[in-house]
Protein backbone atom coordinates (compact mmCIF):
# COMPACT_ATOMS: atom_id res chain seq x y z
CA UNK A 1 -41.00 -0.53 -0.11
CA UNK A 2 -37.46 -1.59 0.38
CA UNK A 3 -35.86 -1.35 3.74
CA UNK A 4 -32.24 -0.45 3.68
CA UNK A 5 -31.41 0.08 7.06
CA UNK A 6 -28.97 -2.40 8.31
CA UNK A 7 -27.97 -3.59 5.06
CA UNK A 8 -24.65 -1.92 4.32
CA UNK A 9 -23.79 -3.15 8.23
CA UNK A 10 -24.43 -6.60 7.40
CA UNK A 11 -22.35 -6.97 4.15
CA UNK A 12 -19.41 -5.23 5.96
CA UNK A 13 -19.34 -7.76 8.90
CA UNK A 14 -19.48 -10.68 6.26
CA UNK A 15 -17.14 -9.36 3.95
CA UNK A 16 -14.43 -7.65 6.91
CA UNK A 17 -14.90 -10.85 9.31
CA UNK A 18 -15.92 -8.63 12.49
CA UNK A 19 -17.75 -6.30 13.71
CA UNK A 20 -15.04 -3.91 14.60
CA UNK A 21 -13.65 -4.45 11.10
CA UNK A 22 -17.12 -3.23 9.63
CA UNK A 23 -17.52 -0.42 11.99
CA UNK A 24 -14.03 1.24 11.44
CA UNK A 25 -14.66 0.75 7.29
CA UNK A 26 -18.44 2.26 8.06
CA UNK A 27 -16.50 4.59 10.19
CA UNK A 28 -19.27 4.44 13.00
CA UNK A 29 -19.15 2.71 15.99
CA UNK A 30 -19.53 -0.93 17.01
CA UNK A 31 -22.20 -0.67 18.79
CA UNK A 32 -24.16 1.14 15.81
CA UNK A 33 -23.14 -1.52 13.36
CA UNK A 34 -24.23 -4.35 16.21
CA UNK A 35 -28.04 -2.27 16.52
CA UNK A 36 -28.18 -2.05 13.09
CA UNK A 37 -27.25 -5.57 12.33
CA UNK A 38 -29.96 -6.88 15.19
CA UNK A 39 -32.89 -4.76 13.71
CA UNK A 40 -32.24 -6.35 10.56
CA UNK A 41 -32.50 -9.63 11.88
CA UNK A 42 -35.62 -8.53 13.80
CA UNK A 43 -37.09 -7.04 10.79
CA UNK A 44 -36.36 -10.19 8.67
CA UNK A 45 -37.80 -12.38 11.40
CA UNK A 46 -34.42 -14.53 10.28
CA UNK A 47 -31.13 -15.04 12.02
CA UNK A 48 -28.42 -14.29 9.35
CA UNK A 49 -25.08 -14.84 11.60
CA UNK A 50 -24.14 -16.96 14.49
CA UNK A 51 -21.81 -14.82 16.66
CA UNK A 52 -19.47 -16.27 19.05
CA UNK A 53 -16.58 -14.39 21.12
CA UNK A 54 -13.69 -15.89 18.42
CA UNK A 55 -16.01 -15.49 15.05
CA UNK A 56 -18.73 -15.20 12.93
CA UNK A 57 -20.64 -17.48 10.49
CA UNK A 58 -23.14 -17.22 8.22
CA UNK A 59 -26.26 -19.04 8.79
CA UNK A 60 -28.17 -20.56 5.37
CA UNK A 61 -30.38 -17.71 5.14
CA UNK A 62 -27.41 -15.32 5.92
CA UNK A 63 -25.71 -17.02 2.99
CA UNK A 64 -28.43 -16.41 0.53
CA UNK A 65 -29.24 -13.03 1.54
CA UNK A 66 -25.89 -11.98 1.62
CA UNK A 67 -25.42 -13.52 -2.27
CA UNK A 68 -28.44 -11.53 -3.37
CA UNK A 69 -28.08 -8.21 -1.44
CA UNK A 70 -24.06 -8.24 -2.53
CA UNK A 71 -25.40 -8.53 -6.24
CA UNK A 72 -27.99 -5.49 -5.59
CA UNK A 73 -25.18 -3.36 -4.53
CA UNK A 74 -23.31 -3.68 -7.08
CA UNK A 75 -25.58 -3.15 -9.29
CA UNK A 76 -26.16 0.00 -7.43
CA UNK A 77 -22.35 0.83 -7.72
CA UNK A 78 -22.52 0.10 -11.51
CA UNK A 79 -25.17 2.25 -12.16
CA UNK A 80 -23.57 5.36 -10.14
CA UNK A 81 -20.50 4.82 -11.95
CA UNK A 82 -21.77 4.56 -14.97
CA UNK A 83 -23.88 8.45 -13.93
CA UNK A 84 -20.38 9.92 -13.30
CA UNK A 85 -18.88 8.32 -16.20
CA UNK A 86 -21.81 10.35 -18.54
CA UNK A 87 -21.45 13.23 -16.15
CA UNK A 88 -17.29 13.55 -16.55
CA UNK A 89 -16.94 14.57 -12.91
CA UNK A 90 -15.98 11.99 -10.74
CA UNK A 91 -17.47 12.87 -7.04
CA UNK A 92 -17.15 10.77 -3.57
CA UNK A 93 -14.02 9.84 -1.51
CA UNK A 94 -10.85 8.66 -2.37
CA UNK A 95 -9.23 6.33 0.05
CA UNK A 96 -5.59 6.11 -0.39
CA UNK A 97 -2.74 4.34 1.99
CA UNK A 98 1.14 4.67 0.47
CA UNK A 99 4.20 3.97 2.69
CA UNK A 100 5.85 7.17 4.48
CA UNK A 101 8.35 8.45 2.76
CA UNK A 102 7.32 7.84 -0.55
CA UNK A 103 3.97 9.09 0.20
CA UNK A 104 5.09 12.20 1.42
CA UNK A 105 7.82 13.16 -1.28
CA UNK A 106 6.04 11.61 -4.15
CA UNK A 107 2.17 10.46 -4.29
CA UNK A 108 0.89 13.29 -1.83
CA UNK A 109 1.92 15.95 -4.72
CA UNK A 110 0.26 13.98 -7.05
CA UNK A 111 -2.85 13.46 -6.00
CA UNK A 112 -2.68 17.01 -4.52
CA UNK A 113 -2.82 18.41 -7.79
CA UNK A 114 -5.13 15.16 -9.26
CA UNK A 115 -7.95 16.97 -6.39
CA UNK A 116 -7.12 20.09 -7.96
CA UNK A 117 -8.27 19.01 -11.88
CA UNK A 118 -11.66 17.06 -9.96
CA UNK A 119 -12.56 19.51 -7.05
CA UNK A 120 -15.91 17.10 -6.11
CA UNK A 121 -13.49 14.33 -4.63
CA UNK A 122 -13.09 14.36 -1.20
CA UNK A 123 -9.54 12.33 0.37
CA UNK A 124 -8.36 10.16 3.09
CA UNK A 125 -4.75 9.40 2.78
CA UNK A 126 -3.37 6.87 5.30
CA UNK A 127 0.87 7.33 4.98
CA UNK A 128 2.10 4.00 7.03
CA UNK A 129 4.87 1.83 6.58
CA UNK A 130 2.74 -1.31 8.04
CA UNK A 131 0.93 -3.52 4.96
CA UNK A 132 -2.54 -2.78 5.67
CA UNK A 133 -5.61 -4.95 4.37
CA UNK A 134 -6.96 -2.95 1.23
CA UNK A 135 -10.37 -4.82 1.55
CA UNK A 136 -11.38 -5.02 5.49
CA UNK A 137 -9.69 -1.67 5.90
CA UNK A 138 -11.83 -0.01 2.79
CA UNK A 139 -9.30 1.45 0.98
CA UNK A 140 -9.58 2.34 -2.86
CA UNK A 141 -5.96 1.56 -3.21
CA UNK A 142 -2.76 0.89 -2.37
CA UNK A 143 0.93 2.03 -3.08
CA UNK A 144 3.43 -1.07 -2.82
CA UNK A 145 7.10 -0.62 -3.64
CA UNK A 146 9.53 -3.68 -4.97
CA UNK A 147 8.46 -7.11 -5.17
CA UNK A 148 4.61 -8.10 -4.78
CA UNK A 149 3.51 -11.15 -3.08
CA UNK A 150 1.21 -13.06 -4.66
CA UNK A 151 -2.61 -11.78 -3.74
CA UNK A 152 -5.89 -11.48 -5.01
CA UNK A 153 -5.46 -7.78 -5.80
CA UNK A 154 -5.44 -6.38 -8.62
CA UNK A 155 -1.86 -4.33 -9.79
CA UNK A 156 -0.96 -1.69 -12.00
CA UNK A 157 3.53 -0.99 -12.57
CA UNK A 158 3.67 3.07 -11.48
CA UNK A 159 7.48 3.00 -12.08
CA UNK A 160 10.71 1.13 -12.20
CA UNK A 161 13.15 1.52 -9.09
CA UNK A 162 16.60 0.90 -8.34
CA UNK A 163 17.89 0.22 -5.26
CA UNK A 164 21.61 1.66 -4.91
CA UNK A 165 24.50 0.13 -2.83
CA UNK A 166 26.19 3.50 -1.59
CA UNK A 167 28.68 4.86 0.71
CA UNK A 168 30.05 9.13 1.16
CA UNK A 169 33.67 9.65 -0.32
CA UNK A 170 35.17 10.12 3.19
CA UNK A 171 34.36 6.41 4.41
CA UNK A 172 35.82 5.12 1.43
CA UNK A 173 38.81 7.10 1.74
CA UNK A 174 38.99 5.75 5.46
CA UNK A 175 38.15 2.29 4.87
CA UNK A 176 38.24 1.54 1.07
CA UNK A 177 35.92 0.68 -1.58
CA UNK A 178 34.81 -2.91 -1.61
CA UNK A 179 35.11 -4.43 -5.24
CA UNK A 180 33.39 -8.25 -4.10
CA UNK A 181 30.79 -9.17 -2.04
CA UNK A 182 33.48 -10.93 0.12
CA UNK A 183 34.96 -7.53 0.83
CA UNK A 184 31.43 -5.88 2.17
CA UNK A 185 32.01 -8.31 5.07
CA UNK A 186 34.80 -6.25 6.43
CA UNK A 187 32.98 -2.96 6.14
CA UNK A 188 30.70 -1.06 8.41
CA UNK A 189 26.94 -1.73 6.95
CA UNK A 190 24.31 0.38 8.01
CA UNK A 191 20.78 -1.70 8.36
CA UNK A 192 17.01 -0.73 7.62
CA UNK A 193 14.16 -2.83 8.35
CA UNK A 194 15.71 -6.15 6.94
CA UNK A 195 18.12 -7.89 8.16
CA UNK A 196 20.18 -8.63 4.67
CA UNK A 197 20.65 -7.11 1.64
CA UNK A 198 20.13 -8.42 -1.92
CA UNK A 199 22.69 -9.41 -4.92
CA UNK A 200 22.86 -11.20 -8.26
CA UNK A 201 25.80 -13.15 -8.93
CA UNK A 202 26.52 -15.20 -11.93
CA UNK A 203 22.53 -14.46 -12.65
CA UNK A 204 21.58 -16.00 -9.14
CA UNK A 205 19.86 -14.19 -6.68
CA UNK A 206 21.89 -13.70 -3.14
CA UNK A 207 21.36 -12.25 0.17
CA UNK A 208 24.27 -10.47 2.19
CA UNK A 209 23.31 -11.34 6.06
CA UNK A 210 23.61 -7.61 8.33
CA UNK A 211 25.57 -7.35 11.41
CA UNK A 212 24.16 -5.73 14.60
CA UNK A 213 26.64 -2.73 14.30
CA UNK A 214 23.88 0.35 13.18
CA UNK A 215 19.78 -0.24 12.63
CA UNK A 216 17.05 2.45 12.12
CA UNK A 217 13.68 1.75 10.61
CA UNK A 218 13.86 5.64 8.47
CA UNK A 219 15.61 5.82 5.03
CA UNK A 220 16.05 9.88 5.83
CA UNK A 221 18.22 8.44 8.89
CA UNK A 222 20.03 6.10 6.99
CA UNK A 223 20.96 8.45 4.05
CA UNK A 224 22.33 10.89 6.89
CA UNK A 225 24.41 8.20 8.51
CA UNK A 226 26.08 7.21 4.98
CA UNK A 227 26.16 11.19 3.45
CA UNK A 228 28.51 11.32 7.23
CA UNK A 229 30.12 8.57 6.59
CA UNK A 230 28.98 6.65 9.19
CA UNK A 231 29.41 3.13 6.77
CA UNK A 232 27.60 1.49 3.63
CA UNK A 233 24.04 1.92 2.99
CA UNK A 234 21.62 0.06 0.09
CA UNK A 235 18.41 2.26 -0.29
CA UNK A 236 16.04 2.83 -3.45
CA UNK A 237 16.72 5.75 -6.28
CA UNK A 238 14.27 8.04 -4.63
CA UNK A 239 15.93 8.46 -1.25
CA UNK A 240 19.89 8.96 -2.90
CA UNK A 241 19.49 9.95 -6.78
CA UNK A 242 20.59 13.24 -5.86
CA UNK A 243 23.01 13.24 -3.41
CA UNK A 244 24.60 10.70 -6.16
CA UNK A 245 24.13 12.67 -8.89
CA UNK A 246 26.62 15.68 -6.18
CA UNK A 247 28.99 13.78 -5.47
CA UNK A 248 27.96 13.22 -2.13
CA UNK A 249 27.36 9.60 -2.21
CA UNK A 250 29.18 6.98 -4.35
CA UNK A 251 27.50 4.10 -5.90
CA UNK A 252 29.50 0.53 -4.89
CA UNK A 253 29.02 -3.08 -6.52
CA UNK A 254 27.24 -1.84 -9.52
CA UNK A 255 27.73 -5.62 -11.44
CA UNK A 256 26.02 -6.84 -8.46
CA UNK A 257 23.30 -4.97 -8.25
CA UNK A 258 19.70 -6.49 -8.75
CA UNK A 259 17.39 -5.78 -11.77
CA UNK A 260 15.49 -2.89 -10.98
CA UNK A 261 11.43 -3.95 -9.15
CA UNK A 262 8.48 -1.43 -9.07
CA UNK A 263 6.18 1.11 -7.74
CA UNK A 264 2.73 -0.73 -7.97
CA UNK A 265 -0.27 0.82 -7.52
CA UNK A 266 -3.09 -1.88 -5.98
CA UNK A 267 -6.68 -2.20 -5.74
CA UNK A 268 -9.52 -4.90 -4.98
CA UNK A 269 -10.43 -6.97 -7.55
CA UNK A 270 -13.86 -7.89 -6.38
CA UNK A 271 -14.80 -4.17 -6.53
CA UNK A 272 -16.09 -1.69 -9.97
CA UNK A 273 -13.04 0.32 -10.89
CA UNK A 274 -15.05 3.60 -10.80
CA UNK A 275 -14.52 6.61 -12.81
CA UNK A 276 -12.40 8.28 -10.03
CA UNK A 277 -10.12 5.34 -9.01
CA UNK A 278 -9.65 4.56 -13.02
CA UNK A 279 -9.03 8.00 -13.30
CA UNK A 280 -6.46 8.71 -10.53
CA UNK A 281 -4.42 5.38 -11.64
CA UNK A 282 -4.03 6.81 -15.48
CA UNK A 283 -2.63 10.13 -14.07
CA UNK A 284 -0.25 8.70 -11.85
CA UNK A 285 0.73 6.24 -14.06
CA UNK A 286 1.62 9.38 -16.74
CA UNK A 287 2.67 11.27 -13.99
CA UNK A 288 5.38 8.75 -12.27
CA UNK A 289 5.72 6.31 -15.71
């Protein structure tokens, strides 16, 4: 008979790097995953990782037992996704991180009513505005917003966005409304998390560097400083397509403004898509497309 204790510990520490990585994606402690990780070495009368105080490595045997127990796993995942698949109902956990805001006012809904159509499915939603690691972290995927680096994830385009350079109808009336670029320079500009904002001139990308006059890392706090007219503000469709659409806000340097980027939904690509993550990723994408 097979022994699987210890297992599952062992291909987390390989595949997350550590063994606090492989105990917070376990979601046990270290010390379990450490126990567990020993007895299988015991049991196996092998040593499968040298462990030193900066990191681990795989010794041969660890190598080849990690190749063949990874492929039995997977295997095991196939065959339980291809049960729900036959079954229709998609069971398990859903593991979800999205950034604040857009979380919040957007995805949470979503997938609110997605648990509502596929009541088996249990969720963890993690709302942060920090790029986490999809694959040592264990999530099932990822919301990203604008442009993607380049990774080994796999993407799917959600929606298009726009990002707006806008100002209330009382600043302008105080201070004017900038026609070039080389005006915005003599205008109060009311930073986010980056530094600079972005253009296209003449078909060329260019960046517009921030002063040190008014920073906050919330796009609820910047809309409120430009809807009081507190300066300038350049923030995506979802935060200001209303308070446009009333009047309250005015949209500045349209010729200028960049070709609209995405909403990307993101997910391993060394993992089974199964039946509930394949699922969730259609309805959003005909729910947000």
């Amino acid at each position: 008979m097979v022994h699987w204790d210890g297992i599952n510990e062992f291909i987390c520490v390989v595949e997350t790097g550590s063994f606090t990585a492989a105990a917070r994606r376990l979601e046990v402690s270290v010390a379990h995953v450490s126990r567990r990780l020993s007895q299988l070495e015991d049991r196996l009368g092998a040593k499968l990782l040298y462990r030193t105080t900066r990191k681990l490595r795989l010794t041969e045997v660890g190598q080849m037992y990690y190749h063949h127990t990874r492929k039995v796993l997977d295997g095991l995942a196939e065959a339980e996704r291809l049960v729900s698949a036959m079954e229709g109902n998609p069971v398990g956990r859903l593991r979800i991180t999205a950034p604040v805001y857009y979380g919040e006012h957007f995805l949470a809904p979503l997938v609110n009513d997605f648990l509502l159509l596929h009541p088996a499915l249990e969720l963890d939603m993690v709302l942060t505005n920090q790029t986490v690691d999809l694959v040592q972290e264990g999530f099932d995927l990822a919301i990203r917003l604008g442009t993607l680096d380049s990774s080994s994830l796999m993407c799917r385009k959600l929606a298009r966005r726009t990002q707006y350079l806008c100002a209330a109808p009382a600043y302008l009336e105080r201070h004017g409304t900038p026609t070039t670029l080389a005006e915005l320079g003599r205008h109060k500009c009311l930073a986010g998390t980056v530094d600079h904002w972005r253009f296209v001139v003449r078909g060329q990308p260019l960046s517009f560097r921030l002063g040190n006059g008014w920073h906050c890392n919330s796009g609820l706090a910047l809309k409120d400083a430009a809807i009081k007219g507190l300066g300038i503000v350049q923030l995506p469709d979802y935060y200001v397509q209303e308070e446009l659409a009333r009047g309250e806000l005015v949209s500045l340097l349209d010729p200028y403004r960049l070709p609209d980027d995405g909403v990307w939904v993101l997910y391993p690509h060394n993992r089974h898509l199964t039946p509930k993550v394949r699922l969730l990723v259609d309805f959003l994408v005909e729910r947000l497309g």
